[in-house]
Protein backbone atom coordinates (compact mmCIF):
# COMPACT_ATOMS: atom_id res chain seq x y z
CA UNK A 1 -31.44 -44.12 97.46
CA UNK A 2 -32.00 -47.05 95.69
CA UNK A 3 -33.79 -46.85 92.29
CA UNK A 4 -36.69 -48.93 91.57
CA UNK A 5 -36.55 -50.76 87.61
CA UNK A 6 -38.96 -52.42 84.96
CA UNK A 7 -37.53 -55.45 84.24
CA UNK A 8 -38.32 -56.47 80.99
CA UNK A 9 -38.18 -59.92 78.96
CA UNK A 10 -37.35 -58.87 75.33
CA UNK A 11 -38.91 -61.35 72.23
CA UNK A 12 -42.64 -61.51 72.78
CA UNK A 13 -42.43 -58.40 75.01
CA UNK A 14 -40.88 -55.90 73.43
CA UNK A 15 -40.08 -57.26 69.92
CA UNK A 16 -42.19 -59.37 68.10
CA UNK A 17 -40.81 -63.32 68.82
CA UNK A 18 -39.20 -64.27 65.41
CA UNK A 19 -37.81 -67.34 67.10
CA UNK A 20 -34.05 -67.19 66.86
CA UNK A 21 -33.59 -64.06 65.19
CA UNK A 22 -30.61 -63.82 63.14
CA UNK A 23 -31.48 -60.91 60.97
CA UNK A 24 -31.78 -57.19 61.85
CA UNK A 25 -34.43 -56.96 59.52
CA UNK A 26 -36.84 -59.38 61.60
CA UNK A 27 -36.80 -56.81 64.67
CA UNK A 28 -40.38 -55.53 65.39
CA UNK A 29 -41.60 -53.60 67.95
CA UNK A 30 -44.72 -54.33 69.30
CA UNK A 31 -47.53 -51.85 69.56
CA UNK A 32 -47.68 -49.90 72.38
CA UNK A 33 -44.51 -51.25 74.04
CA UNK A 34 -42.71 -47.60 73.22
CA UNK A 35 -45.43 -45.98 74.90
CA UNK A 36 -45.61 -47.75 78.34
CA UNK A 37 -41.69 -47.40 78.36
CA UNK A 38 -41.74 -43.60 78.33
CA UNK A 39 -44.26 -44.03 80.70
CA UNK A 40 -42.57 -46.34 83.19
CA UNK A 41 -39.21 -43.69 82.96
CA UNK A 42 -41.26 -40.32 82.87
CA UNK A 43 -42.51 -42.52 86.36
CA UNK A 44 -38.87 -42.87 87.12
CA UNK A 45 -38.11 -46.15 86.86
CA UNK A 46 -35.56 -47.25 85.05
CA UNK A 47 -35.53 -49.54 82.18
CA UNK A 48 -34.18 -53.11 81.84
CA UNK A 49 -34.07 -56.70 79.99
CA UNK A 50 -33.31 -59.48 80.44
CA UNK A 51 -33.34 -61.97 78.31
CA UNK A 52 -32.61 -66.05 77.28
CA UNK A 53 -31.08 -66.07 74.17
CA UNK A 54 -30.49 -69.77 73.99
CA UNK A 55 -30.38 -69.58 69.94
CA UNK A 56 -26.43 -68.95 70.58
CA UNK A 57 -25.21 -71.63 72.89
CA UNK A 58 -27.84 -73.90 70.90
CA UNK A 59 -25.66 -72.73 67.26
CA UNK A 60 -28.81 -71.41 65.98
CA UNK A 61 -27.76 -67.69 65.93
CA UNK A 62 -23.87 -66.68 65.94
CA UNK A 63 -22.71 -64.30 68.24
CA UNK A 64 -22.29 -61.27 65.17
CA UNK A 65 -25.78 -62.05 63.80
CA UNK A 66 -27.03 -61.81 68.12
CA UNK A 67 -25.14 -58.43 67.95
CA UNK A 68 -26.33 -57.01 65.24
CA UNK A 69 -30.07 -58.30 66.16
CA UNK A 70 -29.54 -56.52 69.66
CA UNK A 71 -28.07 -53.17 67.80
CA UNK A 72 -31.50 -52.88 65.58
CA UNK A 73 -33.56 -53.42 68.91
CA UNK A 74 -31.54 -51.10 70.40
CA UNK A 75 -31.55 -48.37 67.58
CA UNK A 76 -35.60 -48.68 67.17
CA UNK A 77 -36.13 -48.00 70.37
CA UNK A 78 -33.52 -44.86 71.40
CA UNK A 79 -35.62 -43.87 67.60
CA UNK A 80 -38.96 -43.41 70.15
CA UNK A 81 -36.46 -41.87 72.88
CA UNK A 82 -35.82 -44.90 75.09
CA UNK A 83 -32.59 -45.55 76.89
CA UNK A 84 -32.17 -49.15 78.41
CA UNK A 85 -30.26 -48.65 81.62
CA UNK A 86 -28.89 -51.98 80.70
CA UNK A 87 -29.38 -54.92 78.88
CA UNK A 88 -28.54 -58.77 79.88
CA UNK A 89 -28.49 -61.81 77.93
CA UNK A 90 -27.91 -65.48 79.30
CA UNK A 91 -26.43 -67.15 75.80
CA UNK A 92 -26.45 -70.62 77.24
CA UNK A 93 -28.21 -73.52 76.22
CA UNK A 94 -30.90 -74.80 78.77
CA UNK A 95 -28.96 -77.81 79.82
CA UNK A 96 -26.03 -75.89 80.37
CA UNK A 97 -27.64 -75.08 84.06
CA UNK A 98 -26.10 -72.10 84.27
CA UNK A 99 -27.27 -69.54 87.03
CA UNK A 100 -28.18 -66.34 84.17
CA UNK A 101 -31.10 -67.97 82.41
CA UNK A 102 -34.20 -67.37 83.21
CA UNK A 103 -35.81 -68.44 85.89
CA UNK A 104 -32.66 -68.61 87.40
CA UNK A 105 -31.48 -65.27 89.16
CA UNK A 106 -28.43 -64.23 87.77
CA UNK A 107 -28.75 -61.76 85.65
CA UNK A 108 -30.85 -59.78 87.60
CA UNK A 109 -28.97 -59.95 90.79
CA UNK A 110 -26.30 -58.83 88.48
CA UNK A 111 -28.15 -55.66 87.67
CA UNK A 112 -29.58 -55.23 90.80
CA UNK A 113 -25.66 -54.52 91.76
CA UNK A 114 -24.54 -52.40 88.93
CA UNK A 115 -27.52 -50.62 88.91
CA UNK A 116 -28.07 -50.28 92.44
CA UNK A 117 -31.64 -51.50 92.10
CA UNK A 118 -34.57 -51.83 94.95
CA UNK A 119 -35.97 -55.15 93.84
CA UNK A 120 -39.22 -54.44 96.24
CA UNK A 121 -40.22 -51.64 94.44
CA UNK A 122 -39.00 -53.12 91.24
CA UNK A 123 -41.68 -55.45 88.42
CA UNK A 124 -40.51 -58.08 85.94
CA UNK A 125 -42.70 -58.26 82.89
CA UNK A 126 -42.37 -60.90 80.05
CA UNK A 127 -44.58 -63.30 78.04
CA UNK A 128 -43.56 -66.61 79.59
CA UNK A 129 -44.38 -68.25 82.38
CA UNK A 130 -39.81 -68.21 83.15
CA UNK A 131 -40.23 -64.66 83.18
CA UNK A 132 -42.68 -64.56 85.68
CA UNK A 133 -41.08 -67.05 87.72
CA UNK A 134 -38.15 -64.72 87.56
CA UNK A 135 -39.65 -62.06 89.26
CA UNK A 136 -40.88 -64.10 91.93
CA UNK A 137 -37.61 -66.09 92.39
CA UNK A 138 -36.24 -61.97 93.31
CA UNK A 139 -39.03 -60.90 95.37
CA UNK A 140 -40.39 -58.82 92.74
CA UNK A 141 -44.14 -57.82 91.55
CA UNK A 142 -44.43 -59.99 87.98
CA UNK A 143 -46.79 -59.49 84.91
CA UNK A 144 -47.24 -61.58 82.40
CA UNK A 145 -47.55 -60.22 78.72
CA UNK A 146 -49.68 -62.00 76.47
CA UNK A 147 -51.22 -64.51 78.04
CA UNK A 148 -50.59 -67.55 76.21
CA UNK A 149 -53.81 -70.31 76.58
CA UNK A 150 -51.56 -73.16 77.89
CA UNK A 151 -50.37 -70.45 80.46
CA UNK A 152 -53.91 -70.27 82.19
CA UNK A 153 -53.55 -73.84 83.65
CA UNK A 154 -49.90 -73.16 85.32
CA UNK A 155 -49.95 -72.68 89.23
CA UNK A 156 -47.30 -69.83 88.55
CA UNK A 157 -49.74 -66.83 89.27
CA UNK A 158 -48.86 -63.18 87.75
CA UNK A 159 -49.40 -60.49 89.76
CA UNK A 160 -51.42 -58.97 86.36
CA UNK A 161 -51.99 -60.44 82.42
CA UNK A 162 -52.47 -58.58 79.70
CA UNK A 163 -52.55 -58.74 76.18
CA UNK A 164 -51.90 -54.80 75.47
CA UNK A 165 -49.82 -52.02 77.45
CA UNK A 166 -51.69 -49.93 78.25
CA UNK A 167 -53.42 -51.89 80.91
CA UNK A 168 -50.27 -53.31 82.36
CA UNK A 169 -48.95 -49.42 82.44
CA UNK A 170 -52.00 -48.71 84.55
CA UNK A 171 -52.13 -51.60 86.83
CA UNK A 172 -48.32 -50.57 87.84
CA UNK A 173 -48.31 -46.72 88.15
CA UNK A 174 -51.74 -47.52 90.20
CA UNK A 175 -49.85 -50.27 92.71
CA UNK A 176 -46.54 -48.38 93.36
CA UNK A 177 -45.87 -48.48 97.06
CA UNK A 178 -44.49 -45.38 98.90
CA UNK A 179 -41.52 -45.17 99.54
CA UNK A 180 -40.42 -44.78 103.36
């Protein structure tokens, strides 16, 4: 049986944006965010990002200073008892047109393999307009977090906005399909 997944976008979504975070020390988690995860796996779904991190193929961030960034986001959250079943980053630069970044596909059809994931019973949350385009690019139920004012005019639709968790947690526990 295949397992259905939160997809999750990771700055502005899970961590406060800092830009191109170089620094452990600028990893924040935002309220709430802790909460609706041990929600969405007590729910049993399982957890994972994706996420652009176009700071590296850009020379922004270097690839230690990424790592260590992604070790502290990792750390503060398995500190609230959260396990990412896996984490992706597309490193690339935007006009690198490679097929991981986001809207492109890639690095969730990647997971969707490894992880043996049922995309149709599967959402893709972020705070960007890409990440919802993501979700719909894969068939999958999107939500956009934090809905930005210049996002309200886009003819990308969400299937749900929110500015807080707790109402995204309750608008997906309370449209989960059955599974036949």
């Amino acid at each position: 049986m295949k397992h259905k997944a939160i997809f999750l976008d990771r700055d502005g979504t899970l961590i406060v944006d800092a830009g191109y975070p170089n620094d452990p020390e600028q990893v924040q988690l935002i309220p709430g965010a802790a909460e609706a995860l041990l929600t969405f796996v007590n729910a049993g779904y399982l957890l994972v990002v994706i996420s652009n991190q176009s700071g590296i193929g850009r020379g922004k961030i270097k690839p230690d200073e990424a790592q260590r960034v992604h070790q502290r986001f990792v750390e503060l959250f398995e500190r609230q008892g959260i396990h990412f079943s896996g984490v992706y980053y597309c490193p690339h630069a935007p006009e690198e047109n490679c097929n991981c970044r986001k809207p492109a596909t890639g690095l969730i059809e990647q997971a969707v393999m490894e992880l043996d994931i049922d995309v149709k019973h599967s959402w893709m949350i972020g705070d960007k307009l890409s990440d919802v385009q993501t979700g719909l690019n894969t068939g999958m139920k999107s939500i956009l977090f934090r809905n930005h004012p210049s996002n309200k005019e886009k003819e990308i639709q969400p299937d749900f906005q929110s500015d807080e968790w707790q109402p995204i947690v309750d608008y997906i526990l309370n449209h989960e399909e059955v599974r036949i």
